[in-house]
C-alpha atoms as a PDB file:
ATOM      1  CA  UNK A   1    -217.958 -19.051 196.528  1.00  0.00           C
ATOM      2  CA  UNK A   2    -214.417 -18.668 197.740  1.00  0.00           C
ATOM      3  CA  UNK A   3    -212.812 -21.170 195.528  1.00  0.00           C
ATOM      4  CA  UNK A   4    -214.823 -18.817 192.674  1.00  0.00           C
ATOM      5  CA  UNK A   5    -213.071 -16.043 193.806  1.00  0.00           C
ATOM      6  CA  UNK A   6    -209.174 -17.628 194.068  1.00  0.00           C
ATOM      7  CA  UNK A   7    -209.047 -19.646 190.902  1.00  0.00           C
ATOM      8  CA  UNK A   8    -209.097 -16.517 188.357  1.00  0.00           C
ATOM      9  CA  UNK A   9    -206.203 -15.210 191.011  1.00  0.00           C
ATOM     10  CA  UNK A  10    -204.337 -18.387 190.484  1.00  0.00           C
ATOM     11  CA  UNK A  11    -204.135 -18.331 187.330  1.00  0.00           C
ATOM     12  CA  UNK A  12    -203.406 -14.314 186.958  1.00  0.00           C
ATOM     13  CA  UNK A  13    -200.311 -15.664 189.679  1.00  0.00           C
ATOM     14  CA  UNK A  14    -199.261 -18.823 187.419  1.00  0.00           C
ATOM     15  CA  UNK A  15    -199.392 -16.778 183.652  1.00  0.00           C
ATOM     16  CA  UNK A  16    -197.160 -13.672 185.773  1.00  0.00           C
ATOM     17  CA  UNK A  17    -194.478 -15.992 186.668  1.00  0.00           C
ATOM     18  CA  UNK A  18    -194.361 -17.733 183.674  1.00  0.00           C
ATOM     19  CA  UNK A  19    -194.101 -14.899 181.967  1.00  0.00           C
ATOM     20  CA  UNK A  20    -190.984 -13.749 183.505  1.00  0.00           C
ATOM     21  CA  UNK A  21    -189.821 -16.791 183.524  1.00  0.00           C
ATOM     22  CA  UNK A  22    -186.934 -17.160 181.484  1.00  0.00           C
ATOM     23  CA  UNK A  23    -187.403 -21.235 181.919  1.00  0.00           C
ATOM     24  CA  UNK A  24    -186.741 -21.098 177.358  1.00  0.00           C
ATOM     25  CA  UNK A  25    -183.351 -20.630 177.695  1.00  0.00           C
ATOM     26  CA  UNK A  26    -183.501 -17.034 176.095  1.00  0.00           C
ATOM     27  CA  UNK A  27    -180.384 -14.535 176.826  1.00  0.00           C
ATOM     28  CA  UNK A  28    -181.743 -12.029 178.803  1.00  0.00           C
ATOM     29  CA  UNK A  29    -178.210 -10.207 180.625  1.00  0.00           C
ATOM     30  CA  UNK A  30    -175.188  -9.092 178.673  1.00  0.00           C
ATOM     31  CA  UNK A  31    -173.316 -11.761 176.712  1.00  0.00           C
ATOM     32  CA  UNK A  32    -169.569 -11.301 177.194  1.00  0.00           C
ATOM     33  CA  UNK A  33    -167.429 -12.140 174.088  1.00  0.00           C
ATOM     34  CA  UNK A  34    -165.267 -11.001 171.556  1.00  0.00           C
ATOM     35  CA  UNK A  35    -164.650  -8.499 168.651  1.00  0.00           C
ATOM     36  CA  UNK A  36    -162.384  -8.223 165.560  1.00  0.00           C
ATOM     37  CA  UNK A  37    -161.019  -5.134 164.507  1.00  0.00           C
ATOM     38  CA  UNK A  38    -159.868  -5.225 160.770  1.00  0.00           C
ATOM     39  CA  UNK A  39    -157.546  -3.221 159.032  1.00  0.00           C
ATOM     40  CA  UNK A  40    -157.595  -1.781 155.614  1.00  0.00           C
ATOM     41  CA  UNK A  41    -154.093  -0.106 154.715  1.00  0.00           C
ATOM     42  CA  UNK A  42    -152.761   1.206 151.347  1.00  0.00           C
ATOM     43  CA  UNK A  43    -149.022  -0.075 152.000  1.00  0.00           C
ATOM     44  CA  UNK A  44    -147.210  -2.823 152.297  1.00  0.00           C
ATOM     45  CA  UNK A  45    -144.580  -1.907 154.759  1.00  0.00           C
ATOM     46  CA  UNK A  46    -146.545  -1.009 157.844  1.00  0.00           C
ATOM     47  CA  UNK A  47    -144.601  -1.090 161.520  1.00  0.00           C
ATOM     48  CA  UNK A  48    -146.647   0.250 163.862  1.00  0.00           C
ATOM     49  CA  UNK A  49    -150.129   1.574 164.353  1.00  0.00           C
ATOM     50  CA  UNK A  50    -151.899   3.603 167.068  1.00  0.00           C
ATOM     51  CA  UNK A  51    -155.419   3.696 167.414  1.00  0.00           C
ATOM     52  CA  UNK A  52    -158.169   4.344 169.909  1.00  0.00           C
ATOM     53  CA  UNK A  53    -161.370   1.939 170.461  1.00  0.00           C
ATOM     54  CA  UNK A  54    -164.283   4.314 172.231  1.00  0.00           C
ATOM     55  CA  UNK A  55    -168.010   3.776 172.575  1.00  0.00           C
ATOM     56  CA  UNK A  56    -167.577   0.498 174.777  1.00  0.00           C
ATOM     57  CA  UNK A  57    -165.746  -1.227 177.729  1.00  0.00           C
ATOM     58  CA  UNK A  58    -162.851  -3.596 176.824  1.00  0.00           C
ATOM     59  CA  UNK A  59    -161.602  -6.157 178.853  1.00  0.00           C
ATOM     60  CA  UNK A  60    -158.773  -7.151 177.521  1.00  0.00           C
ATOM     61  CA  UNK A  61    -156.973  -6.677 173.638  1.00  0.00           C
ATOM     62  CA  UNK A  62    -155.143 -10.169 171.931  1.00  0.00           C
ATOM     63  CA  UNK A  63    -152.946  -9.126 168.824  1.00  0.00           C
ATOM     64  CA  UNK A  64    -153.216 -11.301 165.821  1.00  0.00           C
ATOM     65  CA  UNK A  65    -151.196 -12.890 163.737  1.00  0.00           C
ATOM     66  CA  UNK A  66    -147.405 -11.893 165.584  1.00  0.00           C
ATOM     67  CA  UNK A  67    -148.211  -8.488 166.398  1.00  0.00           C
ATOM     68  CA  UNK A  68    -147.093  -7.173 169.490  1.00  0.00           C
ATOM     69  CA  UNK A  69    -149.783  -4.691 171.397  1.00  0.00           C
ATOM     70  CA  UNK A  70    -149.413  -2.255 174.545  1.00  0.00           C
ATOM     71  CA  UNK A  71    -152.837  -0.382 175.677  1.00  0.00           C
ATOM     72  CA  UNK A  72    -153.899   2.264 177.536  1.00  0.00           C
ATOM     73  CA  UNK A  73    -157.361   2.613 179.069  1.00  0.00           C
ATOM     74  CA  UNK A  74    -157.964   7.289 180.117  1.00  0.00           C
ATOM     75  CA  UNK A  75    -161.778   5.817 181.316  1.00  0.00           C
ATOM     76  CA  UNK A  76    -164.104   3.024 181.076  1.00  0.00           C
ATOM     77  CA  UNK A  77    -164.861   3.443 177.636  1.00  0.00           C
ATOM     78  CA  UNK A  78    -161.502   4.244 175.663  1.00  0.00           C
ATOM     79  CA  UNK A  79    -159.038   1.807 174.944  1.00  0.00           C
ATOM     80  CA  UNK A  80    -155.887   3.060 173.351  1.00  0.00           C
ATOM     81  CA  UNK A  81    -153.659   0.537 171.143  1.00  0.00           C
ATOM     82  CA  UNK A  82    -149.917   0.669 169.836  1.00  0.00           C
ATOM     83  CA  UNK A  83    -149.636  -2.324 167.647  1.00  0.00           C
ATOM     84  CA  UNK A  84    -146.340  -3.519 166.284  1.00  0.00           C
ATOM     85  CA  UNK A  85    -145.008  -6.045 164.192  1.00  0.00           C
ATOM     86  CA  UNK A  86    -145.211  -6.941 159.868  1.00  0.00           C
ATOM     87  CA  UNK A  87    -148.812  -5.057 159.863  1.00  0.00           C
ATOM     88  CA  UNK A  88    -150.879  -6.138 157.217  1.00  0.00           C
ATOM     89  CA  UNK A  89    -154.162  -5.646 156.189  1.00  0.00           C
ATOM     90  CA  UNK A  90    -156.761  -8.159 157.741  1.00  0.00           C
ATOM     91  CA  UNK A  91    -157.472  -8.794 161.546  1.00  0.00           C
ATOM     92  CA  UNK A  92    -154.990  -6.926 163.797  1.00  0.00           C
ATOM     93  CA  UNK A  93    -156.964  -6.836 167.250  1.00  0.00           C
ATOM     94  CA  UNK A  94    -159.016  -9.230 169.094  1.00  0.00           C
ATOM     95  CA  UNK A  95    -161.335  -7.543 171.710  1.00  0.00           C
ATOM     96  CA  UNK A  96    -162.835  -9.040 175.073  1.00  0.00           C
ATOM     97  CA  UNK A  97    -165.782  -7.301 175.362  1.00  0.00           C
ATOM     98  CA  UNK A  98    -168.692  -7.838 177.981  1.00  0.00           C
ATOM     99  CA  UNK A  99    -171.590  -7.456 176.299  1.00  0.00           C
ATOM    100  CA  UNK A 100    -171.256  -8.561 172.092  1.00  0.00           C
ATOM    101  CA  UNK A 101    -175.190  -7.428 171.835  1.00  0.00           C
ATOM    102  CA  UNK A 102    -173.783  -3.550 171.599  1.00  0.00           C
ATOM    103  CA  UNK A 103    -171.294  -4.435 168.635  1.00  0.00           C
ATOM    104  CA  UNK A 104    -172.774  -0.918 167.073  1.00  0.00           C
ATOM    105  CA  UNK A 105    -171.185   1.646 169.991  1.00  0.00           C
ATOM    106  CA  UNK A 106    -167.720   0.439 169.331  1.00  0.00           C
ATOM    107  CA  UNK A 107    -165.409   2.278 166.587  1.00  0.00           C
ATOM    108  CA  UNK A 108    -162.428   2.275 166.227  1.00  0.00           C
ATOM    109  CA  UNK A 109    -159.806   4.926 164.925  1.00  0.00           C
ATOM    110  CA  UNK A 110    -156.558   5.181 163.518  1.00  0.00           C
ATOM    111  CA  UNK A 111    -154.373   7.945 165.265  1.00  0.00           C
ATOM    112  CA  UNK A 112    -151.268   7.062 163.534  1.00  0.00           C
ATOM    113  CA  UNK A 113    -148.982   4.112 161.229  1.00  0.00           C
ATOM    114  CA  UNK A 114    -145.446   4.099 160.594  1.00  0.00           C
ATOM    115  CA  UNK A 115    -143.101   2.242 158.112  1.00  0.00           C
ATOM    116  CA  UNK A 116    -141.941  -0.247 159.166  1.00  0.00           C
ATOM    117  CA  UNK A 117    -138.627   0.162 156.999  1.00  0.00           C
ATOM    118  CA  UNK A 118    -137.810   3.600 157.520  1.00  0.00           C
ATOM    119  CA  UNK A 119    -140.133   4.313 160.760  1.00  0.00           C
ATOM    120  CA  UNK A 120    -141.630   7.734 159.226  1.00  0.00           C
ATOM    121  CA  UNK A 121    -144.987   8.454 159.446  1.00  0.00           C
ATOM    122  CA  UNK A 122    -147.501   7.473 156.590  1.00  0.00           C
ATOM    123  CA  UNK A 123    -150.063   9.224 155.384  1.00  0.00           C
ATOM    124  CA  UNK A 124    -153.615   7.963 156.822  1.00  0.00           C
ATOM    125  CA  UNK A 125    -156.147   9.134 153.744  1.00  0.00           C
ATOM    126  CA  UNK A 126    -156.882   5.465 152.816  1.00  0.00           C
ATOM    127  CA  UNK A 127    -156.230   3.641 155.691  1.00  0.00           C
ATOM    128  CA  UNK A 128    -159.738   2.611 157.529  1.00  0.00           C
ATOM    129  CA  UNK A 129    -160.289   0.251 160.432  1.00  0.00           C
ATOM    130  CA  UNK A 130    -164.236  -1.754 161.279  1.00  0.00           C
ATOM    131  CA  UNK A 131    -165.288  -3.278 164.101  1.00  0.00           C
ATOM    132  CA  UNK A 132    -167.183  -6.836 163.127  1.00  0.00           C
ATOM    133  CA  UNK A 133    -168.110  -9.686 165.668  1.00  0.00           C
END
């Protein structure tokens, strides 16, 4: 009667842990990678850009191309970016992010740009900037 009684606990034990298992391989944590941001500008003579990155933690920011970057981070989830260089439109920013699964938090805005030619401010109306993976 005993063994009765411990082989329907047995098996309740053996289905629990494999079913937390994990043993397939499956990503079950945050998966640590990296973001593009992409510009869309209306000029050709872009010199410098500021913009802010919110909704997520970065861990670090690579310029592309030959742009030159300096950031700023006021709190854990703000990341401030002066980009310099020939700007043009395409990928500007590479982000190291720590978890790519929350790709739909981050945006990204464009404070200010600047010609590169004369340095004055230019007007941001069709300027936009995405986020993609």
């Amino acid at each position: 009667m005993r063994f009765d009684v411990m082989r329907p606990m047995g098996v309740l034990v053996l289905l629990a842990a494999v079913g937390c298992g994990g043993g397939d391989g499956g990503t079950v944590g945050p998966t640590a990678g990296v973001f593009k941001v992409v510009l869309t500008t209306p000029n050709a003579d872009d010199g410098a850009l500021l913009l802010t990155v919110a909704g997520g933690p970065v861990t670090a920011v690579e310029p592309a191309a030959q742009y030159q970057v300096l950031t700023a981070q006021p709190d854990s989830l703000t990341t401030r970016v002066l980009v310099t260089g020939n700007i043009a439109a395409g990928e500007v920013l590479r982000l190291q992010v720590p978890d790519t699964r929350r790709l739909s938090a981050y945006r990204a805005s464009l404070a200010q740009a600047a010609s590169r030619a004369t340095f004055a401010q230019q007007a941001l109306t069709s300027y936009s900037l995405a986020i993609t993976p």
